[in-house]
PDB file of N, CA and C in Angstrom:
ATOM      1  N   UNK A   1     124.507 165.780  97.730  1.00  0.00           N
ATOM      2  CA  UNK A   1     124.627 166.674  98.870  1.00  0.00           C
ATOM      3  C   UNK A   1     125.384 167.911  98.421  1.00  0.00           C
ATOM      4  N   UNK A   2     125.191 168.905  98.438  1.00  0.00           N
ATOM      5  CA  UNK A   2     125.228 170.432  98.560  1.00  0.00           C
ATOM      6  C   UNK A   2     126.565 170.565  99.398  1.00  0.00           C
ATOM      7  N   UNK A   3     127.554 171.190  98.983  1.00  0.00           N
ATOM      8  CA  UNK A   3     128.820 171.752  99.673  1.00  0.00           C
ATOM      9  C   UNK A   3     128.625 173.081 100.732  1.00  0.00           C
ATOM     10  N   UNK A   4     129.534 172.988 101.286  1.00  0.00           N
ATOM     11  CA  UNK A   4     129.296 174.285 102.405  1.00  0.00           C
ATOM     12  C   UNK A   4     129.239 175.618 101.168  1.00  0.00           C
ATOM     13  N   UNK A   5     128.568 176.475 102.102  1.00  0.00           N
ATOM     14  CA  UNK A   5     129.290 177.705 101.604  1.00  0.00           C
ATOM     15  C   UNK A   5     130.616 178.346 101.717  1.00  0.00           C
ATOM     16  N   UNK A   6     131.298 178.443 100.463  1.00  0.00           N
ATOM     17  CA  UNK A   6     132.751 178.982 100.344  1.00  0.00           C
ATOM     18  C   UNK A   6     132.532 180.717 101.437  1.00  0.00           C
ATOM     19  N   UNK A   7     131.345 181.265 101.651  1.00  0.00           N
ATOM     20  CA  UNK A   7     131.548 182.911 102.510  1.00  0.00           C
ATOM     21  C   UNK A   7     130.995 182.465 103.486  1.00  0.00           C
ATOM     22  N   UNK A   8     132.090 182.193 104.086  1.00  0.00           N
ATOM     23  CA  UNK A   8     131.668 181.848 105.951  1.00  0.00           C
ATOM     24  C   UNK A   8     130.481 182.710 106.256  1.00  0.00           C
ATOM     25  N   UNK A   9     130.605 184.059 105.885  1.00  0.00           N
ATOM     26  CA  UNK A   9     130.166 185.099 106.543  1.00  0.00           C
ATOM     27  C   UNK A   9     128.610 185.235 106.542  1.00  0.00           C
ATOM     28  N   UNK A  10     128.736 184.663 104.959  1.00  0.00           N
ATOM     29  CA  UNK A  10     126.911 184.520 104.447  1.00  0.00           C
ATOM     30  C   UNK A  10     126.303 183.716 105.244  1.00  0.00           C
ATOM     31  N   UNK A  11     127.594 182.667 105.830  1.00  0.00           N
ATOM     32  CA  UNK A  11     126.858 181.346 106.054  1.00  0.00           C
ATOM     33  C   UNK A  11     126.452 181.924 107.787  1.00  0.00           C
ATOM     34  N   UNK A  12     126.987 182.415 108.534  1.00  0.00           N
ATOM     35  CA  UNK A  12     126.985 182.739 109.981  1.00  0.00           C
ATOM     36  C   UNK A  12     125.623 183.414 109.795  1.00  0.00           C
ATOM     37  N   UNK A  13     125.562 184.612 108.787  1.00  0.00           N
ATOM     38  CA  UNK A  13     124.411 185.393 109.117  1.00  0.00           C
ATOM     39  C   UNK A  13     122.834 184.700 108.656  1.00  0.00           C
ATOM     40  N   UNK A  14     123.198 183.211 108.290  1.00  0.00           N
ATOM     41  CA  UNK A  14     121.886 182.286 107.568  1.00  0.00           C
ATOM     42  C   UNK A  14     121.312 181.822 108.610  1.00  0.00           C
ATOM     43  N   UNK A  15     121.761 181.252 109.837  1.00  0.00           N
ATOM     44  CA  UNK A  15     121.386 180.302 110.695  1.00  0.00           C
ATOM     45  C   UNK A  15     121.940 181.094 111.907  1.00  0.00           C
ATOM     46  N   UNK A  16     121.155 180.984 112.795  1.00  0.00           N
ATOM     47  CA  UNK A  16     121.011 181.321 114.015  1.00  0.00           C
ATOM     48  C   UNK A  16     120.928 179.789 115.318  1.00  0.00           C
ATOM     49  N   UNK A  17     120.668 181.103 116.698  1.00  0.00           N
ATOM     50  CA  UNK A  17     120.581 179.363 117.695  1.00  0.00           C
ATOM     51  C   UNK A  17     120.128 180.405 119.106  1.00  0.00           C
ATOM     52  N   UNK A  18     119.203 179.598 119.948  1.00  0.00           N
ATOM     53  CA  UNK A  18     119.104 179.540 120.588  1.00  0.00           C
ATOM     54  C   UNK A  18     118.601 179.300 122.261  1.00  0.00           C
ATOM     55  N   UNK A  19     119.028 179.178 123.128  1.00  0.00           N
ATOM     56  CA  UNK A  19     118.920 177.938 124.158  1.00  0.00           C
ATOM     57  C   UNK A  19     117.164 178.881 124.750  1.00  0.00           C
ATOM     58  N   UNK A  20     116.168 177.589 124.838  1.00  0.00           N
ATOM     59  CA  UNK A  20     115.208 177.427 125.454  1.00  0.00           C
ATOM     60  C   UNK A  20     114.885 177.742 127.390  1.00  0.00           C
ATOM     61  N   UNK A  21     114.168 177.982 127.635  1.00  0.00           N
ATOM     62  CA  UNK A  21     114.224 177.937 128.977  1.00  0.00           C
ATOM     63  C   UNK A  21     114.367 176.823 130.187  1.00  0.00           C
ATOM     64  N   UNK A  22     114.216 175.732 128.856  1.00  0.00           N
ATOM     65  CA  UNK A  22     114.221 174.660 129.250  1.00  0.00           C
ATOM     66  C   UNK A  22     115.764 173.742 128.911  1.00  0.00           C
ATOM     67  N   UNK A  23     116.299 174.548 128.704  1.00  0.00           N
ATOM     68  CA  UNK A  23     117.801 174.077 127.923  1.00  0.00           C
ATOM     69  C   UNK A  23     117.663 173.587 126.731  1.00  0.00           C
ATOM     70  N   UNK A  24     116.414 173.078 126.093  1.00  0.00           N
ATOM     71  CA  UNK A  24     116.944 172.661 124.921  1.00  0.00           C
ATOM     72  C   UNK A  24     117.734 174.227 123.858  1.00  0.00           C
ATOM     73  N   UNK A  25     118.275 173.500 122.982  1.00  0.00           N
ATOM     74  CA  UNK A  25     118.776 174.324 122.245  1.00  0.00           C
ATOM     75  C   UNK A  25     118.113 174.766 120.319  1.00  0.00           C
ATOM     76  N   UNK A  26     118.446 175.618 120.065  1.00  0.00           N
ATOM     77  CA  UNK A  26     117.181 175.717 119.007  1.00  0.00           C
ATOM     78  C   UNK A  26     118.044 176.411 118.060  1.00  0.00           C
ATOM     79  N   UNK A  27     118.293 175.420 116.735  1.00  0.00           N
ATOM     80  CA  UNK A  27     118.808 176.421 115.408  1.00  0.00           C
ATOM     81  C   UNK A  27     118.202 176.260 114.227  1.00  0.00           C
ATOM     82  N   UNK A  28     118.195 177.555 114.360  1.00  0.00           N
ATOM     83  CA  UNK A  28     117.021 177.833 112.763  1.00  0.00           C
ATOM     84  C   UNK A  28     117.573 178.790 111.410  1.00  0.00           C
ATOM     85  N   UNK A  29     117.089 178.575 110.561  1.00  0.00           N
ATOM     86  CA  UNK A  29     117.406 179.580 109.252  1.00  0.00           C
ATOM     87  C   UNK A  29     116.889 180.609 109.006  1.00  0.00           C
ATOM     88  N   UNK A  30     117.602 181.915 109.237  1.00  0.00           N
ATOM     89  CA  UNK A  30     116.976 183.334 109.404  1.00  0.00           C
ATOM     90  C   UNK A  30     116.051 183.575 107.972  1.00  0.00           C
ATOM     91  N   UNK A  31     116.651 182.669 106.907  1.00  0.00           N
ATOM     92  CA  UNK A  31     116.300 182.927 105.569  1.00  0.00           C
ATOM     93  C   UNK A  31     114.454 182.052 105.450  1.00  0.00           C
ATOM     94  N   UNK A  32     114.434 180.529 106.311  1.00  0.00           N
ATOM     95  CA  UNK A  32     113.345 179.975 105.941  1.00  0.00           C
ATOM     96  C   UNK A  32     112.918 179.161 107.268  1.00  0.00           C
ATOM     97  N   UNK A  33     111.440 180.264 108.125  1.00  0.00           N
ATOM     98  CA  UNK A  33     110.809 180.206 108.981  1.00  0.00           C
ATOM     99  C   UNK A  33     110.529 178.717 109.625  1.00  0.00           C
ATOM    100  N   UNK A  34     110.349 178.127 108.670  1.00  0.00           N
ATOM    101  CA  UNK A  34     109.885 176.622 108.621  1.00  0.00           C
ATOM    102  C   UNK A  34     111.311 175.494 108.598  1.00  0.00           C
ATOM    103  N   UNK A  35     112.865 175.897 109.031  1.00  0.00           N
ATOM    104  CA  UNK A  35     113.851 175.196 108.529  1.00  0.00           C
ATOM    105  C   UNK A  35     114.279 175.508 110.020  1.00  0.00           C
ATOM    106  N   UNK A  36     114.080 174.754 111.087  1.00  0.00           N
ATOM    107  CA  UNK A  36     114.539 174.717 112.225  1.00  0.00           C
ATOM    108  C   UNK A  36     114.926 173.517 112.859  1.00  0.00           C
ATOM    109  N   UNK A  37     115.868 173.498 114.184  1.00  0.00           N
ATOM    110  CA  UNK A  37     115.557 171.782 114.681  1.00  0.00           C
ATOM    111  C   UNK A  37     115.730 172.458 116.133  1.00  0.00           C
ATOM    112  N   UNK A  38     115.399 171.320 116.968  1.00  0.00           N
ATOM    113  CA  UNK A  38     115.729 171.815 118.784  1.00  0.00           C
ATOM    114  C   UNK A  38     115.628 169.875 119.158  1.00  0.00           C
ATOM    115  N   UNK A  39     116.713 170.269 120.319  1.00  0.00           N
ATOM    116  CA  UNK A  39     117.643 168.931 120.616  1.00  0.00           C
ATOM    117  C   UNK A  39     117.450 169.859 122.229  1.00  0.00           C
ATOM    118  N   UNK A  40     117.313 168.216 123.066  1.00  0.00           N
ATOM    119  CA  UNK A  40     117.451 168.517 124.023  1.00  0.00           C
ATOM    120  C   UNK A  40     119.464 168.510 124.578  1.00  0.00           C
ATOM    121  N   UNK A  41     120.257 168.231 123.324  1.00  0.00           N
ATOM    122  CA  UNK A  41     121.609 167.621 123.230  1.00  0.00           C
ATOM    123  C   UNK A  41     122.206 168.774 122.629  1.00  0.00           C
ATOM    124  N   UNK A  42     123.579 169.624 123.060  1.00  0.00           N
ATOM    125  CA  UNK A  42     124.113 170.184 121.919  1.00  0.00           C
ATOM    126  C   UNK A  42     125.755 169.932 122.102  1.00  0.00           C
ATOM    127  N   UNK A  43     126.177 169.714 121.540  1.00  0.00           N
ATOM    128  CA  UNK A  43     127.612 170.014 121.164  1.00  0.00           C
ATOM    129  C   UNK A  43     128.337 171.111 120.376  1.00  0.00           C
ATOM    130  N   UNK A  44     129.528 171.650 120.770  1.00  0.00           N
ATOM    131  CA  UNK A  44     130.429 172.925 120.025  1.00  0.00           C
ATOM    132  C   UNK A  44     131.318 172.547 119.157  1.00  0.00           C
ATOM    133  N   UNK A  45     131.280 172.565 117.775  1.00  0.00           N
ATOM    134  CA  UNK A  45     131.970 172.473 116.911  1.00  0.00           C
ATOM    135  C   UNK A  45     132.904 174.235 116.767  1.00  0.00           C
ATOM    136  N   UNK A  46     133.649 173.926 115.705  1.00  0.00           N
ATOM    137  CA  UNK A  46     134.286 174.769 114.763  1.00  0.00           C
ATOM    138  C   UNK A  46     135.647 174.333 115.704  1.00  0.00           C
ATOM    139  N   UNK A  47     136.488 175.776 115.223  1.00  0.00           N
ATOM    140  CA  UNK A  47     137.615 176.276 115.868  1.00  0.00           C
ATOM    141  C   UNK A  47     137.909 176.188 117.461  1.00  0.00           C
ATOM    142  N   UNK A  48     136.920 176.719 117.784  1.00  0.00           N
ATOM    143  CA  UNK A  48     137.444 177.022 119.848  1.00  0.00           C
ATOM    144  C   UNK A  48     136.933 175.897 120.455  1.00  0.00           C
ATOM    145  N   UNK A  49     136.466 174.554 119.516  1.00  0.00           N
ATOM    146  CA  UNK A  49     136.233 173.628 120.179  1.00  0.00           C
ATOM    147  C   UNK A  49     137.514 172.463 119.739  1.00  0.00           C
ATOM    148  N   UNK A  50     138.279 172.902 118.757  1.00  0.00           N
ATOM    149  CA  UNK A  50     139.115 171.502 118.727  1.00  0.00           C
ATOM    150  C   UNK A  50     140.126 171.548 119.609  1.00  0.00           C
ATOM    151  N   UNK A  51     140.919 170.240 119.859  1.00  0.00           N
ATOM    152  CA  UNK A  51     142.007 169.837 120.751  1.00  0.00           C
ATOM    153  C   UNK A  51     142.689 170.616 120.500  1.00  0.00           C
ATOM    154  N   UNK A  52     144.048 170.919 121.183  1.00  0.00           N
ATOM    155  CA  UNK A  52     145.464 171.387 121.161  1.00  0.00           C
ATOM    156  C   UNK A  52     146.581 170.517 121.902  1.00  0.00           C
ATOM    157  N   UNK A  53     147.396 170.292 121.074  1.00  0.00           N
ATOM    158  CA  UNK A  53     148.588 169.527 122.098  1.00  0.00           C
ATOM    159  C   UNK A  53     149.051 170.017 122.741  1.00  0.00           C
ATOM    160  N   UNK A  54     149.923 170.190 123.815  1.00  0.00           N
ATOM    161  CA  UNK A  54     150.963 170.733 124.121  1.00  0.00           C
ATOM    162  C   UNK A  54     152.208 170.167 124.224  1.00  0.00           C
TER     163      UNK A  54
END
């Protein structure tokens, strides 16, 4: 298995997303037409999705 990319930045502008009319949700690779998925399910990762204590 292949490691992330170390340039966030490359990596944001590779893959895209977005929601259907039907809600599903749809992310694909700006780089390869044919490298997509769509889920009727999505969840928010990264940063503004983890916990915080207080």
């Amino acid at each position: 298995m292949a490691s992330a990319p170390s340039n966030t930045s490359k990596a944001d502008e590779q893959y895209g997303a977005f929601t259907t009319g039907d809600g599903d949700v749809v992310v694909y690779d700006t780089d390869n037409p044919e490298a997509w998925l769509q889920s009727d399910y999505a969840v928010e990762v990264g940063p503004s999705s983890e916990r915080t204590s207080v």
